[in-house]
PDB file of N, CA and C in Angstrom:
ATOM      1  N   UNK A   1      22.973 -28.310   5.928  1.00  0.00           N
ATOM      2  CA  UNK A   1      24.407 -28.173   5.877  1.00  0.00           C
ATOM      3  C   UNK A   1      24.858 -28.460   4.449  1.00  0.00           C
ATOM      4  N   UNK A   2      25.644 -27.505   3.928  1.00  0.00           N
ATOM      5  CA  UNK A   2      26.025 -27.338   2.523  1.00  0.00           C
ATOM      6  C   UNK A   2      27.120 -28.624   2.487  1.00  0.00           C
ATOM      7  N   UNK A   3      27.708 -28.975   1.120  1.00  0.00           N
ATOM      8  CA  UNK A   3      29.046 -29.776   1.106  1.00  0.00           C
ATOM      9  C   UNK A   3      29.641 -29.283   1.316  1.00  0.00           C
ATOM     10  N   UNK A   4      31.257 -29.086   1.447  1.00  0.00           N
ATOM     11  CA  UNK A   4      32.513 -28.903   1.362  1.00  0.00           C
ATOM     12  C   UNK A   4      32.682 -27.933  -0.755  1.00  0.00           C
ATOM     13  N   UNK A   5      32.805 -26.600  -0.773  1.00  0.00           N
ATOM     14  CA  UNK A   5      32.925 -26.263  -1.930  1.00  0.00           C
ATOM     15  C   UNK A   5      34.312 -27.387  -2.294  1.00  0.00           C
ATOM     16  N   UNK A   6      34.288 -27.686  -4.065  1.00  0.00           N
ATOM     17  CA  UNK A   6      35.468 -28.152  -4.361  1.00  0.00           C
ATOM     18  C   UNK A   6      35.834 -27.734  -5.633  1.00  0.00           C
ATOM     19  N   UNK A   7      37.385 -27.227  -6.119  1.00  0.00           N
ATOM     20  CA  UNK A   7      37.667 -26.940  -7.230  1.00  0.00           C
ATOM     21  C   UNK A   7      37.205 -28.128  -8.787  1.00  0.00           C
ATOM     22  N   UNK A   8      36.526 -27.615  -9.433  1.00  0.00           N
ATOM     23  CA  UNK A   8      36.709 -28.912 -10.895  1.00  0.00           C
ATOM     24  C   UNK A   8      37.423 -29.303 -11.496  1.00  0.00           C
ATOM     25  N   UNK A   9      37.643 -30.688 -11.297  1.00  0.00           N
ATOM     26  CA  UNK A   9      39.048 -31.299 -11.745  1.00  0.00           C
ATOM     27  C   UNK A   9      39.115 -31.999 -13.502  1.00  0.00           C
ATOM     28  N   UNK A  10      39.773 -31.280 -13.853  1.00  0.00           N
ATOM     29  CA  UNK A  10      39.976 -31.560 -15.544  1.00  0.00           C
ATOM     30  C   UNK A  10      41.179 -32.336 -15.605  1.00  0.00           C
ATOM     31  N   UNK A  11      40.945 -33.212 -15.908  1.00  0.00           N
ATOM     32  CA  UNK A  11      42.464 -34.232 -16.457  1.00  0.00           C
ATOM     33  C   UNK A  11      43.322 -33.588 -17.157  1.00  0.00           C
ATOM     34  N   UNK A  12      44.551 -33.174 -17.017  1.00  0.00           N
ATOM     35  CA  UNK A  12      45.775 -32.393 -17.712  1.00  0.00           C
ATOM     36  C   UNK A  12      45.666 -31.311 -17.936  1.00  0.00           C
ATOM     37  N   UNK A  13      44.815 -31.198 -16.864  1.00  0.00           N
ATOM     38  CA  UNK A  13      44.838 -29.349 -16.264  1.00  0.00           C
ATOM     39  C   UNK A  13      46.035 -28.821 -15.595  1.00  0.00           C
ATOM     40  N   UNK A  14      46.674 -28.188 -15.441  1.00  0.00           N
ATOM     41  CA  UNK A  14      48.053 -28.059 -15.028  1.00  0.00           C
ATOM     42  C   UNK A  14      46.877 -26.761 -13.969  1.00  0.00           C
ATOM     43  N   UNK A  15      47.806 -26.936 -12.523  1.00  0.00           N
ATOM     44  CA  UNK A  15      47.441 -25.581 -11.848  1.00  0.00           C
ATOM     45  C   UNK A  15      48.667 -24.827 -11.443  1.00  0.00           C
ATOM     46  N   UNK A  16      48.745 -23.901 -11.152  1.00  0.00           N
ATOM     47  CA  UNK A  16      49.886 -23.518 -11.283  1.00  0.00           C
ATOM     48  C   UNK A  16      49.498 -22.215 -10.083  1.00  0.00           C
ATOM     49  N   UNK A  17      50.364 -22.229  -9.011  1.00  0.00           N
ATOM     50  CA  UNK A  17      49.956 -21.189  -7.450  1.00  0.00           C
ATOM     51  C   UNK A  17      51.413 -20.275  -7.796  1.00  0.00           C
ATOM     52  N   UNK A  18      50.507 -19.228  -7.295  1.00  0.00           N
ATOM     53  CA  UNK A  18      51.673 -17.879  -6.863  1.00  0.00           C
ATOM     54  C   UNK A  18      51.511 -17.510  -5.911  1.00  0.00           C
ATOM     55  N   UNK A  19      52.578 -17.806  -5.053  1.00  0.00           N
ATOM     56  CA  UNK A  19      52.685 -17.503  -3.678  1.00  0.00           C
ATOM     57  C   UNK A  19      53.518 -16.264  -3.346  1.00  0.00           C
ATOM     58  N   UNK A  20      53.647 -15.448  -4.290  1.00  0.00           N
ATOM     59  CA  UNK A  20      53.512 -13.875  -4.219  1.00  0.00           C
ATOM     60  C   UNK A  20      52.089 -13.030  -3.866  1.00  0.00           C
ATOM     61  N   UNK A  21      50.786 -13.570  -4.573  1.00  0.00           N
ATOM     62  CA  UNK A  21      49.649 -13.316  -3.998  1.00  0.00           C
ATOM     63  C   UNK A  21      49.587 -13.186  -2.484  1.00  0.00           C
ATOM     64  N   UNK A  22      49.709 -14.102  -1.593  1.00  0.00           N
ATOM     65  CA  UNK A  22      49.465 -14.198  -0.151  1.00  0.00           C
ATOM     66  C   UNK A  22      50.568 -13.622   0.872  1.00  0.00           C
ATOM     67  N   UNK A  23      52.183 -14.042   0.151  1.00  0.00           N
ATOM     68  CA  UNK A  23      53.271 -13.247   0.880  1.00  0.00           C
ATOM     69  C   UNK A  23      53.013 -11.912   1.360  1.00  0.00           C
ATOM     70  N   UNK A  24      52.609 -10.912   0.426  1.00  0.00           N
ATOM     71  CA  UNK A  24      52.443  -9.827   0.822  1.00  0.00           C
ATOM     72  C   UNK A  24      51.407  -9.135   1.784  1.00  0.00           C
ATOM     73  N   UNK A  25      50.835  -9.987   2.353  1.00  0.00           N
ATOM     74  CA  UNK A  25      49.873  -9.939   3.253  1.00  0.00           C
ATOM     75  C   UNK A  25      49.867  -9.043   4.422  1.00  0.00           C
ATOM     76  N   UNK A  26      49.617  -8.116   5.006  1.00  0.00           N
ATOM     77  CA  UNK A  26      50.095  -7.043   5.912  1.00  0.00           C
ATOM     78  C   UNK A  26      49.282  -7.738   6.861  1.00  0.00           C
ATOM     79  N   UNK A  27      48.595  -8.541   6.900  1.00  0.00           N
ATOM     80  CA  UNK A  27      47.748  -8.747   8.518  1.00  0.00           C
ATOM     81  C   UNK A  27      48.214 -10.393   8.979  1.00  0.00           C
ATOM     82  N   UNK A  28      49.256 -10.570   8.066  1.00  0.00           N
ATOM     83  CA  UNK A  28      50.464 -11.537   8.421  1.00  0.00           C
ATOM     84  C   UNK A  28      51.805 -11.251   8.600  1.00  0.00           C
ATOM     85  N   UNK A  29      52.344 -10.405   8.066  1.00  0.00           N
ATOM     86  CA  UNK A  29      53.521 -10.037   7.601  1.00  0.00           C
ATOM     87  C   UNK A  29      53.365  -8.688   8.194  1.00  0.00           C
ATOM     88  N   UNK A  30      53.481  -7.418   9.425  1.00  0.00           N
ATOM     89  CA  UNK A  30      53.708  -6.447   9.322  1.00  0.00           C
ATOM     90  C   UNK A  30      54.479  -5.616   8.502  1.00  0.00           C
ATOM     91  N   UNK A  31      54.933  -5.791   7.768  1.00  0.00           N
ATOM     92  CA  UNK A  31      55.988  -4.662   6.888  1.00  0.00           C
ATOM     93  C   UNK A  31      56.005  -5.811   5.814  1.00  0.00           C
ATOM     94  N   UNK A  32      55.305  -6.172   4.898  1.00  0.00           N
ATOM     95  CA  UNK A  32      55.661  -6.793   3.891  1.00  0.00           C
ATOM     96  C   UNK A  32      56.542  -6.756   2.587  1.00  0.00           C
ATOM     97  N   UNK A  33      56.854  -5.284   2.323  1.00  0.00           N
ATOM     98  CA  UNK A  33      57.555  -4.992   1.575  1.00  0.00           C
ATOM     99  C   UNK A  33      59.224  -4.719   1.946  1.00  0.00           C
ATOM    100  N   UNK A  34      59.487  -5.126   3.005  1.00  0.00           N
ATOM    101  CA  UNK A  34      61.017  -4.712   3.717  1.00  0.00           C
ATOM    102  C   UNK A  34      61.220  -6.008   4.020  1.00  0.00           C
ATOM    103  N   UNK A  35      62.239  -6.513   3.674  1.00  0.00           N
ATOM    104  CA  UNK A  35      63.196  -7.848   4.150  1.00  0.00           C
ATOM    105  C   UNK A  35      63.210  -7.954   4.864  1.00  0.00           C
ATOM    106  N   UNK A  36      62.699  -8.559   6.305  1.00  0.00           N
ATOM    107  CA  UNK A  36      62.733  -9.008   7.612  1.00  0.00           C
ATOM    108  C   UNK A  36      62.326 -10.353   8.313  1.00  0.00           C
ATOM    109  N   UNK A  37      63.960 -10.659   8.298  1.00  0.00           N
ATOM    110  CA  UNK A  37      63.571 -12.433   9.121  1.00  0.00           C
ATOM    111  C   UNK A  37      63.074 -12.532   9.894  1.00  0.00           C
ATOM    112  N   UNK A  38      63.184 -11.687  10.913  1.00  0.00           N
ATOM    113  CA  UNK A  38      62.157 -11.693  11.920  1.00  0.00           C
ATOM    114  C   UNK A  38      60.876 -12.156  12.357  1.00  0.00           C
ATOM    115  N   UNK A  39      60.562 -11.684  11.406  1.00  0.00           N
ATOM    116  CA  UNK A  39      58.882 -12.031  10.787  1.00  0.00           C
ATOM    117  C   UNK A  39      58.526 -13.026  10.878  1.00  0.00           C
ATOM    118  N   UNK A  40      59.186 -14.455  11.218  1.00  0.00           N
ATOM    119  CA  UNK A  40      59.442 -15.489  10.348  1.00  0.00           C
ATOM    120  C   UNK A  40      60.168 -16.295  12.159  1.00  0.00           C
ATOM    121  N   UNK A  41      60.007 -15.466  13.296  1.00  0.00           N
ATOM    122  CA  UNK A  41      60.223 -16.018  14.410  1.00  0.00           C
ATOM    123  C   UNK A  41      59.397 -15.600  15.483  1.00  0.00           C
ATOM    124  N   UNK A  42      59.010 -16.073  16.927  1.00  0.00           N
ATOM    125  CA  UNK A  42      58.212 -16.038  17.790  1.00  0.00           C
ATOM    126  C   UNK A  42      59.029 -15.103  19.020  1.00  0.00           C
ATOM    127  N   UNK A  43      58.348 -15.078  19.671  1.00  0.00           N
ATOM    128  CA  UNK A  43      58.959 -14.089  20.562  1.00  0.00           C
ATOM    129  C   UNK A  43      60.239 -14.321  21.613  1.00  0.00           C
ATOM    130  N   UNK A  44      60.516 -16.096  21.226  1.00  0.00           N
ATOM    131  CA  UNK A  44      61.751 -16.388  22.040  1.00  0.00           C
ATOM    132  C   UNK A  44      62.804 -16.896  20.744  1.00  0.00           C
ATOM    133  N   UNK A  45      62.550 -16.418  19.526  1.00  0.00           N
ATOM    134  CA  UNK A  45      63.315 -16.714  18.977  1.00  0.00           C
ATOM    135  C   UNK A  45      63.460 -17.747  17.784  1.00  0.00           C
ATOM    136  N   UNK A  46      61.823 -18.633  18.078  1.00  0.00           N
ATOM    137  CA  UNK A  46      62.043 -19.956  17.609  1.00  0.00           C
ATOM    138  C   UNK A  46      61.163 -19.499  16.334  1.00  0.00           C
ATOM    139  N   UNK A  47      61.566 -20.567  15.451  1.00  0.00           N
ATOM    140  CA  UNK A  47      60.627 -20.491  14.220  1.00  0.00           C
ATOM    141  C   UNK A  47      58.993 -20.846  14.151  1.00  0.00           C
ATOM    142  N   UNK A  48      58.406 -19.601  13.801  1.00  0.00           N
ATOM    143  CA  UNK A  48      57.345 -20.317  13.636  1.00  0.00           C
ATOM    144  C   UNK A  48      56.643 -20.377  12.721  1.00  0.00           C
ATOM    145  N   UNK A  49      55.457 -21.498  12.066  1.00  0.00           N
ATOM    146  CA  UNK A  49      55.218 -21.558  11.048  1.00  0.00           C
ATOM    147  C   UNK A  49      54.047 -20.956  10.738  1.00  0.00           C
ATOM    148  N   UNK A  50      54.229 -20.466  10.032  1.00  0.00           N
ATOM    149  CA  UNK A  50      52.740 -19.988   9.324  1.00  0.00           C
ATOM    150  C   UNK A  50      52.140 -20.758   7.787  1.00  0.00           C
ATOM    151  N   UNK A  51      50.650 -20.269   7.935  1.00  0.00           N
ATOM    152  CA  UNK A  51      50.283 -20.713   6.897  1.00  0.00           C
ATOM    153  C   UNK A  51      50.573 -19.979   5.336  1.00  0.00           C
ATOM    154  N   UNK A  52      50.960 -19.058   5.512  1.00  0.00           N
ATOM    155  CA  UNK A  52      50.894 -17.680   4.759  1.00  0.00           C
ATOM    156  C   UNK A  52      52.230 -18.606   3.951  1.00  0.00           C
ATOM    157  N   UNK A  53      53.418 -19.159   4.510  1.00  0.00           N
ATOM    158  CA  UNK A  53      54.453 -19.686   3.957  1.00  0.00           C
ATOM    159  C   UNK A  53      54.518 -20.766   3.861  1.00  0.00           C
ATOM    160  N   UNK A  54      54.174 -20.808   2.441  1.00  0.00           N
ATOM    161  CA  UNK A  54      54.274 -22.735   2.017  1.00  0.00           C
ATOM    162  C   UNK A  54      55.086 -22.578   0.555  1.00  0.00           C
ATOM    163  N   UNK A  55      56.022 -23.017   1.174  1.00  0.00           N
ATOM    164  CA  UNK A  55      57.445 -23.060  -0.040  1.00  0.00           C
ATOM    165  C   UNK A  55      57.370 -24.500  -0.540  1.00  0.00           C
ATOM    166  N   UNK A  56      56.303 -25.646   0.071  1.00  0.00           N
ATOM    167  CA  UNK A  56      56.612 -26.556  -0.769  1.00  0.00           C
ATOM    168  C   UNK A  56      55.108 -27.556  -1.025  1.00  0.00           C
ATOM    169  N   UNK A  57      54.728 -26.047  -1.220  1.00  0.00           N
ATOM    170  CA  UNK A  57      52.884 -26.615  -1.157  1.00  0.00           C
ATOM    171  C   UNK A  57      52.159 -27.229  -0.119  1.00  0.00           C
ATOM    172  N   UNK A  58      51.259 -27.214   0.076  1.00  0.00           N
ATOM    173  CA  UNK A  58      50.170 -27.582   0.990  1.00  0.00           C
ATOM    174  C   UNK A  58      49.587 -29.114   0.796  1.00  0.00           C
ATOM    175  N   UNK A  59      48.717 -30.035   1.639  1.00  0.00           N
ATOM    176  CA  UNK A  59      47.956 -30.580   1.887  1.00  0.00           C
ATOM    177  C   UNK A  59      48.517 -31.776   0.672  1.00  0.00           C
ATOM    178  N   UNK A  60      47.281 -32.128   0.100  1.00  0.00           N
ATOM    179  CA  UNK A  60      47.419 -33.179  -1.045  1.00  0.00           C
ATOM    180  C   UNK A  60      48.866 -32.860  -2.156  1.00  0.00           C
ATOM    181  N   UNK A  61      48.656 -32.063  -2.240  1.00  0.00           N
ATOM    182  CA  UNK A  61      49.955 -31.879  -3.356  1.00  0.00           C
ATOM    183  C   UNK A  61      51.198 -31.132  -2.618  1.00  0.00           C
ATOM    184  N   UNK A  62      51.456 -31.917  -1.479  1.00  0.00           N
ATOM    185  CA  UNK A  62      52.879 -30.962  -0.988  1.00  0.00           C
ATOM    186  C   UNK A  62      53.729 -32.381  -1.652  1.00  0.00           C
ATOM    187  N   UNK A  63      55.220 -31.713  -1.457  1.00  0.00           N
ATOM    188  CA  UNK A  63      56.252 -32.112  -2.336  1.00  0.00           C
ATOM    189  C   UNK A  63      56.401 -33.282  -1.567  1.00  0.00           C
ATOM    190  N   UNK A  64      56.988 -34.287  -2.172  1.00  0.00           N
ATOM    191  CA  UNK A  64      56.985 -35.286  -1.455  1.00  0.00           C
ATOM    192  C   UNK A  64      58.916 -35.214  -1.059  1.00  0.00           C
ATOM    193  N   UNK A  65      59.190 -34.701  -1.435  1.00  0.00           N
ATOM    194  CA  UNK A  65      60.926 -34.019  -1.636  1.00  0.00           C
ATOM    195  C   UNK A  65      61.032 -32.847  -0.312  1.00  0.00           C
ATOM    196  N   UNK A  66      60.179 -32.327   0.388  1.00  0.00           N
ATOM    197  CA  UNK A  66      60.391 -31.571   1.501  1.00  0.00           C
ATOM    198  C   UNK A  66      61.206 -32.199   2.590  1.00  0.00           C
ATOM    199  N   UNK A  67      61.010 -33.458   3.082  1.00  0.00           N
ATOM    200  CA  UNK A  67      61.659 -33.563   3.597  1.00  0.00           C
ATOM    201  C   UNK A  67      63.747 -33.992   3.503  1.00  0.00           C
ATOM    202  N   UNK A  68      63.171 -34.444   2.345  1.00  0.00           N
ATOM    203  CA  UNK A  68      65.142 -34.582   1.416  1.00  0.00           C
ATOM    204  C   UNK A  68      65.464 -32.983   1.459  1.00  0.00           C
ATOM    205  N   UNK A  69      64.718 -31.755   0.646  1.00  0.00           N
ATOM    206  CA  UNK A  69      65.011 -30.737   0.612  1.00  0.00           C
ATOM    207  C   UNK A  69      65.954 -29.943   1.383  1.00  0.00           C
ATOM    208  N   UNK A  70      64.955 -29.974   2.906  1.00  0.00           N
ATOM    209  CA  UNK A  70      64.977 -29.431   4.332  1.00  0.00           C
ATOM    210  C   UNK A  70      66.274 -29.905   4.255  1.00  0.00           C
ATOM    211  N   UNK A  71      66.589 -31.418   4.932  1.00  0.00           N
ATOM    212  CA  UNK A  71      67.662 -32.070   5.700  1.00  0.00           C
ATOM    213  C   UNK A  71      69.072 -31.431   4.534  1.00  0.00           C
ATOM    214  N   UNK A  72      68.601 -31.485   3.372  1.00  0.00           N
ATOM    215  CA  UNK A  72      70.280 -31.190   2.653  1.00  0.00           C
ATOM    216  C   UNK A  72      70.401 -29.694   2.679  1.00  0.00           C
ATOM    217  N   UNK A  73      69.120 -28.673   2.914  1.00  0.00           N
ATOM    218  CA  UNK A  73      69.792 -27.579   3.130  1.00  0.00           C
ATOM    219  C   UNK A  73      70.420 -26.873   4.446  1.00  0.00           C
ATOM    220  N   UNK A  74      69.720 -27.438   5.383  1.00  0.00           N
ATOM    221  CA  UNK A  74      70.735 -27.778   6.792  1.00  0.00           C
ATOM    222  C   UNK A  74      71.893 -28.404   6.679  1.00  0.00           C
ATOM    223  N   UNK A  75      72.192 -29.351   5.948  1.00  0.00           N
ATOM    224  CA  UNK A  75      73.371 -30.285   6.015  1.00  0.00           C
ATOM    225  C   UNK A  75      74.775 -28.936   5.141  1.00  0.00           C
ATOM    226  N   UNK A  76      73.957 -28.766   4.293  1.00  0.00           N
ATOM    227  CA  UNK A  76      75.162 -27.818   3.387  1.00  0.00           C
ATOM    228  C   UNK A  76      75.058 -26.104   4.173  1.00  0.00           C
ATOM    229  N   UNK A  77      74.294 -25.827   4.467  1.00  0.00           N
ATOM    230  CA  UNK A  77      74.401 -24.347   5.612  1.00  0.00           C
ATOM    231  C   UNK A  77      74.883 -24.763   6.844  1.00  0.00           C
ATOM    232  N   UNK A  78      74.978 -25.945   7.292  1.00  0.00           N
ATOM    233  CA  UNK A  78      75.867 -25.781   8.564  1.00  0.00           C
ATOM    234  C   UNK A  78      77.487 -26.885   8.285  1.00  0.00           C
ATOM    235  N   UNK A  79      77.581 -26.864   6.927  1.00  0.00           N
ATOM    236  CA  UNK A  79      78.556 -27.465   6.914  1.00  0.00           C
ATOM    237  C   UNK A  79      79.585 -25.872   6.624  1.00  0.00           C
ATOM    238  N   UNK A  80      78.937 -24.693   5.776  1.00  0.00           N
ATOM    239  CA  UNK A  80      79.403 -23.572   5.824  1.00  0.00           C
ATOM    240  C   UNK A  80      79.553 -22.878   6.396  1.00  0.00           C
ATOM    241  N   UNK A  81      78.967 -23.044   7.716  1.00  0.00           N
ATOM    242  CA  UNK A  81      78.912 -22.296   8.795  1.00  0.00           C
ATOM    243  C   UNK A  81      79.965 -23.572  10.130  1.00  0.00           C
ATOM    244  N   UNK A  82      80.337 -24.237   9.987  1.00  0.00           N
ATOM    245  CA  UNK A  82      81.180 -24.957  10.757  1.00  0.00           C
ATOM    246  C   UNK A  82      82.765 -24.900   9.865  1.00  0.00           C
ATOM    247  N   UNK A  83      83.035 -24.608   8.622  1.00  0.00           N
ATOM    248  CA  UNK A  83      84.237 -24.671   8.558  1.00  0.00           C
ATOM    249  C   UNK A  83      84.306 -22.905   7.665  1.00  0.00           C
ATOM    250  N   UNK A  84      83.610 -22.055   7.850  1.00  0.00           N
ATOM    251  CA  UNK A  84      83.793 -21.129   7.485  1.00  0.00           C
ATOM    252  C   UNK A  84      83.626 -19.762   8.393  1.00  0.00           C
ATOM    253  N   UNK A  85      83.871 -18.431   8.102  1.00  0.00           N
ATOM    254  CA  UNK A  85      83.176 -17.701   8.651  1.00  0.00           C
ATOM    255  C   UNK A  85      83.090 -15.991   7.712  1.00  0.00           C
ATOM    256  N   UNK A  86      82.026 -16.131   7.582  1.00  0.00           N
ATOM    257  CA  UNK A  86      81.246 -15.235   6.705  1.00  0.00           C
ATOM    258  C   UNK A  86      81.448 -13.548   6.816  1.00  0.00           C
ATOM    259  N   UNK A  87      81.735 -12.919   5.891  1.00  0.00           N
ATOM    260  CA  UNK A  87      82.269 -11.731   6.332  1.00  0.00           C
ATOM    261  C   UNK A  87      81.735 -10.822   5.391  1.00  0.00           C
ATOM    262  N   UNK A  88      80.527  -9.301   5.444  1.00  0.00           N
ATOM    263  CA  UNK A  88      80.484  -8.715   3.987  1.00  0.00           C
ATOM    264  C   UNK A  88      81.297  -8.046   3.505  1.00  0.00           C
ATOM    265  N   UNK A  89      81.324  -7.449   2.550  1.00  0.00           N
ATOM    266  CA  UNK A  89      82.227  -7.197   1.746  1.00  0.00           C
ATOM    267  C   UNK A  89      82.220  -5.609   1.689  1.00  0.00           C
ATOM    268  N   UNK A  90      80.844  -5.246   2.205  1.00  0.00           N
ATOM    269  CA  UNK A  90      80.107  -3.844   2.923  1.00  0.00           C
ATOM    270  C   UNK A  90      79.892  -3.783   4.087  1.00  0.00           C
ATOM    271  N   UNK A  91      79.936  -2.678   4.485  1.00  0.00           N
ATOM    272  CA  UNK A  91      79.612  -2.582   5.902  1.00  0.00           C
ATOM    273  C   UNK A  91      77.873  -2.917   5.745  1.00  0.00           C
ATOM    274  N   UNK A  92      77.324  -3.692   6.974  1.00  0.00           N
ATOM    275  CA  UNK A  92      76.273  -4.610   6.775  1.00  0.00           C
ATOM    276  C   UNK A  92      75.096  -2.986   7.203  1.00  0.00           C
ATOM    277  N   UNK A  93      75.763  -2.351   7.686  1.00  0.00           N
ATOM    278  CA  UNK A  93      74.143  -0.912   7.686  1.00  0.00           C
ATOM    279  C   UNK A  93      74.516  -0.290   6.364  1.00  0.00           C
ATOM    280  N   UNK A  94      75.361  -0.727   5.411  1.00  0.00           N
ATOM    281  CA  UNK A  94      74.746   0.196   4.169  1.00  0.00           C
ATOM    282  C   UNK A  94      74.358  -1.123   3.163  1.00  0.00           C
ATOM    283  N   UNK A  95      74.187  -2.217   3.656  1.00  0.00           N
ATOM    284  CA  UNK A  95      73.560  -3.307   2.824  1.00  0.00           C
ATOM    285  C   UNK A  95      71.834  -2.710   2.450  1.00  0.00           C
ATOM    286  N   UNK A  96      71.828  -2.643   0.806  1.00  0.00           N
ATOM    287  CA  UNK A  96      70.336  -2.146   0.303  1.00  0.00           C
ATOM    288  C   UNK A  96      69.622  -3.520   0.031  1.00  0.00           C
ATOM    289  N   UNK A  97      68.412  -3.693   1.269  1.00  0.00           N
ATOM    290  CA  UNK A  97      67.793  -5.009   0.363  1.00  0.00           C
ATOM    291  C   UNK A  97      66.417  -4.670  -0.319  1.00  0.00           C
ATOM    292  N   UNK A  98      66.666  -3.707  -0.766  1.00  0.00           N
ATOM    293  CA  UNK A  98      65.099  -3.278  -2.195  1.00  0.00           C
ATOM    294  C   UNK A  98      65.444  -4.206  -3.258  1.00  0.00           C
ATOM    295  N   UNK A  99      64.234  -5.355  -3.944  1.00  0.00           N
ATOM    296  CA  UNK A  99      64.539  -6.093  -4.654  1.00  0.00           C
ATOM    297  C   UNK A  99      65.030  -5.701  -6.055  1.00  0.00           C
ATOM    298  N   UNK A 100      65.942  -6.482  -6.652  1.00  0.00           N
ATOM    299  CA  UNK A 100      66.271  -5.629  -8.222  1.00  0.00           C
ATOM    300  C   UNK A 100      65.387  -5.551  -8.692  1.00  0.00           C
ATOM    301  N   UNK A 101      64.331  -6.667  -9.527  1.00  0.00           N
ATOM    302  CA  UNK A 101      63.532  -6.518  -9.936  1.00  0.00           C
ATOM    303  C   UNK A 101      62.235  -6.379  -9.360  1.00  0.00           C
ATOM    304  N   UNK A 102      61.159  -5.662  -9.961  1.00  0.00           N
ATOM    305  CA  UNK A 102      59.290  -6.436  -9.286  1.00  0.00           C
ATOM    306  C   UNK A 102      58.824  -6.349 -10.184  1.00  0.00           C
ATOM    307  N   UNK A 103      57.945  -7.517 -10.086  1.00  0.00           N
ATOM    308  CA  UNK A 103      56.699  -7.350 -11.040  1.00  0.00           C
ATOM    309  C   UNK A 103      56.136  -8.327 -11.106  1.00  0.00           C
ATOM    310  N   UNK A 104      56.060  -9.270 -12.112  1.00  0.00           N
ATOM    311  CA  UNK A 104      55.858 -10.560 -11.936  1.00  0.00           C
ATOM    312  C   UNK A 104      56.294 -11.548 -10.516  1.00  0.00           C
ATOM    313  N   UNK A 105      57.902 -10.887 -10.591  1.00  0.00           N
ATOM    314  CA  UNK A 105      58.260 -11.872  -9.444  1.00  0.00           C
ATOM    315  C   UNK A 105      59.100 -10.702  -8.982  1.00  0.00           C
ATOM    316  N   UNK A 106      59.505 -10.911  -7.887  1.00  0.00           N
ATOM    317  CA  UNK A 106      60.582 -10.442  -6.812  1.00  0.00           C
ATOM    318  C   UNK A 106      62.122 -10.818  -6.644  1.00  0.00           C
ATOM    319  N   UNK A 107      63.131  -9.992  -7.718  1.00  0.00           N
ATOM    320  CA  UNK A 107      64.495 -10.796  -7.776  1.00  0.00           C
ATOM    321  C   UNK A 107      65.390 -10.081  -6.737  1.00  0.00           C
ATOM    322  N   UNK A 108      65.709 -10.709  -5.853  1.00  0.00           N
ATOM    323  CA  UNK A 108      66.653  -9.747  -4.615  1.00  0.00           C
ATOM    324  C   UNK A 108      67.941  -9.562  -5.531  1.00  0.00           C
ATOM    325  N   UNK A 109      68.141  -8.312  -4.595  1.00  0.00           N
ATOM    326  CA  UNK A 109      69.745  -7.552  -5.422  1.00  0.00           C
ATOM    327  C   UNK A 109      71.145  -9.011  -4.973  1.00  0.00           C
ATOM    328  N   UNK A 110      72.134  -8.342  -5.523  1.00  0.00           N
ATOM    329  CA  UNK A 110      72.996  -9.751  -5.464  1.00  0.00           C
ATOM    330  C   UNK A 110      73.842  -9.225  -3.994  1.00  0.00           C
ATOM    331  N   UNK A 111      74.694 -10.197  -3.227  1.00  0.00           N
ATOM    332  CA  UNK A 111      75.425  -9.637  -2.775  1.00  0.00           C
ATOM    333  C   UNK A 111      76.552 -10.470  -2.564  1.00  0.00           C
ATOM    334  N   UNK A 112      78.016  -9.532  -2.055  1.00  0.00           N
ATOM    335  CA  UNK A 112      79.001 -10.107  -2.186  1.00  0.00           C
ATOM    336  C   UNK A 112      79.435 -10.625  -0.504  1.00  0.00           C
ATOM    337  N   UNK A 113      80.091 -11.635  -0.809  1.00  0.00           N
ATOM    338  CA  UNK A 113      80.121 -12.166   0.892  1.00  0.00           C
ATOM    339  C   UNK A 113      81.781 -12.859   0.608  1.00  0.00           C
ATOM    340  N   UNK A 114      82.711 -12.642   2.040  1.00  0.00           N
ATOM    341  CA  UNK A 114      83.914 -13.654   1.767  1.00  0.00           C
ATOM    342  C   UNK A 114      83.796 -14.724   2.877  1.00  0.00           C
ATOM    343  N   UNK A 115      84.149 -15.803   2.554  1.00  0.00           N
ATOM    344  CA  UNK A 115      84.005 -16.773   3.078  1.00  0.00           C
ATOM    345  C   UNK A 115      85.404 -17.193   3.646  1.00  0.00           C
ATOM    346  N   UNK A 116      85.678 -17.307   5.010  1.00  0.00           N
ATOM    347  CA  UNK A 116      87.526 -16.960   5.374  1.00  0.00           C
ATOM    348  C   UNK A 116      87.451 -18.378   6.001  1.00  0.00           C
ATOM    349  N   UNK A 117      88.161 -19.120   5.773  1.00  0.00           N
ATOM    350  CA  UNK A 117      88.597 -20.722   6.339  1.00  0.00           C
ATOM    351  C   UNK A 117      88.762 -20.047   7.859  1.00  0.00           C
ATOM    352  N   UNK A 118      87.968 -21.146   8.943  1.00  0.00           N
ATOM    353  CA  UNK A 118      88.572 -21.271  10.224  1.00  0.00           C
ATOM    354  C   UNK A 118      89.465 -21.866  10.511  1.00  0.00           C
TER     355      UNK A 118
END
């Protein structure tokens, strides 16, 4: 029985992950190139997680800030969604979500939204 392979660790080696590599994954992601939340839920709706999506790193080096992260971006999306209500500015079937940019990275197009006091 072999060891466990392990990366070589150099002191003030900076590593640096692109998690554009794995996103695009078609035998995770059916349609990887089309914007779809969907993707991203189970068949009753609920979220589920995959490995394919790690927005705040994995294992030994995950953020130690994920959980502050999480809780304040729930706290501020449902504080906008309890005293607001969201309206586009387009009719939402001619909303284009092809990213502006690609290449290096993936910059989504901008969009305009009004936000109407309840």
């Amino acid at each position: 029985m072999s060891p466990t392979p392990r990366l070589a660790s150099n002191p003030g080696t900076d590593v640096l992950t692109s998690l554009t590599s794995v996103l695009p994954d078609d035998k995770e992601f059916p349609n990887p190139e089309v914007f779809d939340p969907d993707q991203f839920l189970d068949e009753s709706g609920n979220f589920k997680k995959s490995e394919y999506s790690m927005a705040f790193s994995a294992e030994k080096r995950i953020c130690v800030g994920e959980g502050l992260a999480c809780m304040e971006l729930f706290l501020f999306l449902t504080t906008i969604l309890q005293k607001f209500a969201l309206k586009s500015v387009v009719d939402p079937k001619d909303i284009d979500t092809t990213p502006a940019a690609s290449g290096l990275v993936s910059v989504p197009p901008s969009y305009e939204l009004c936000f109407i006091p309840v």
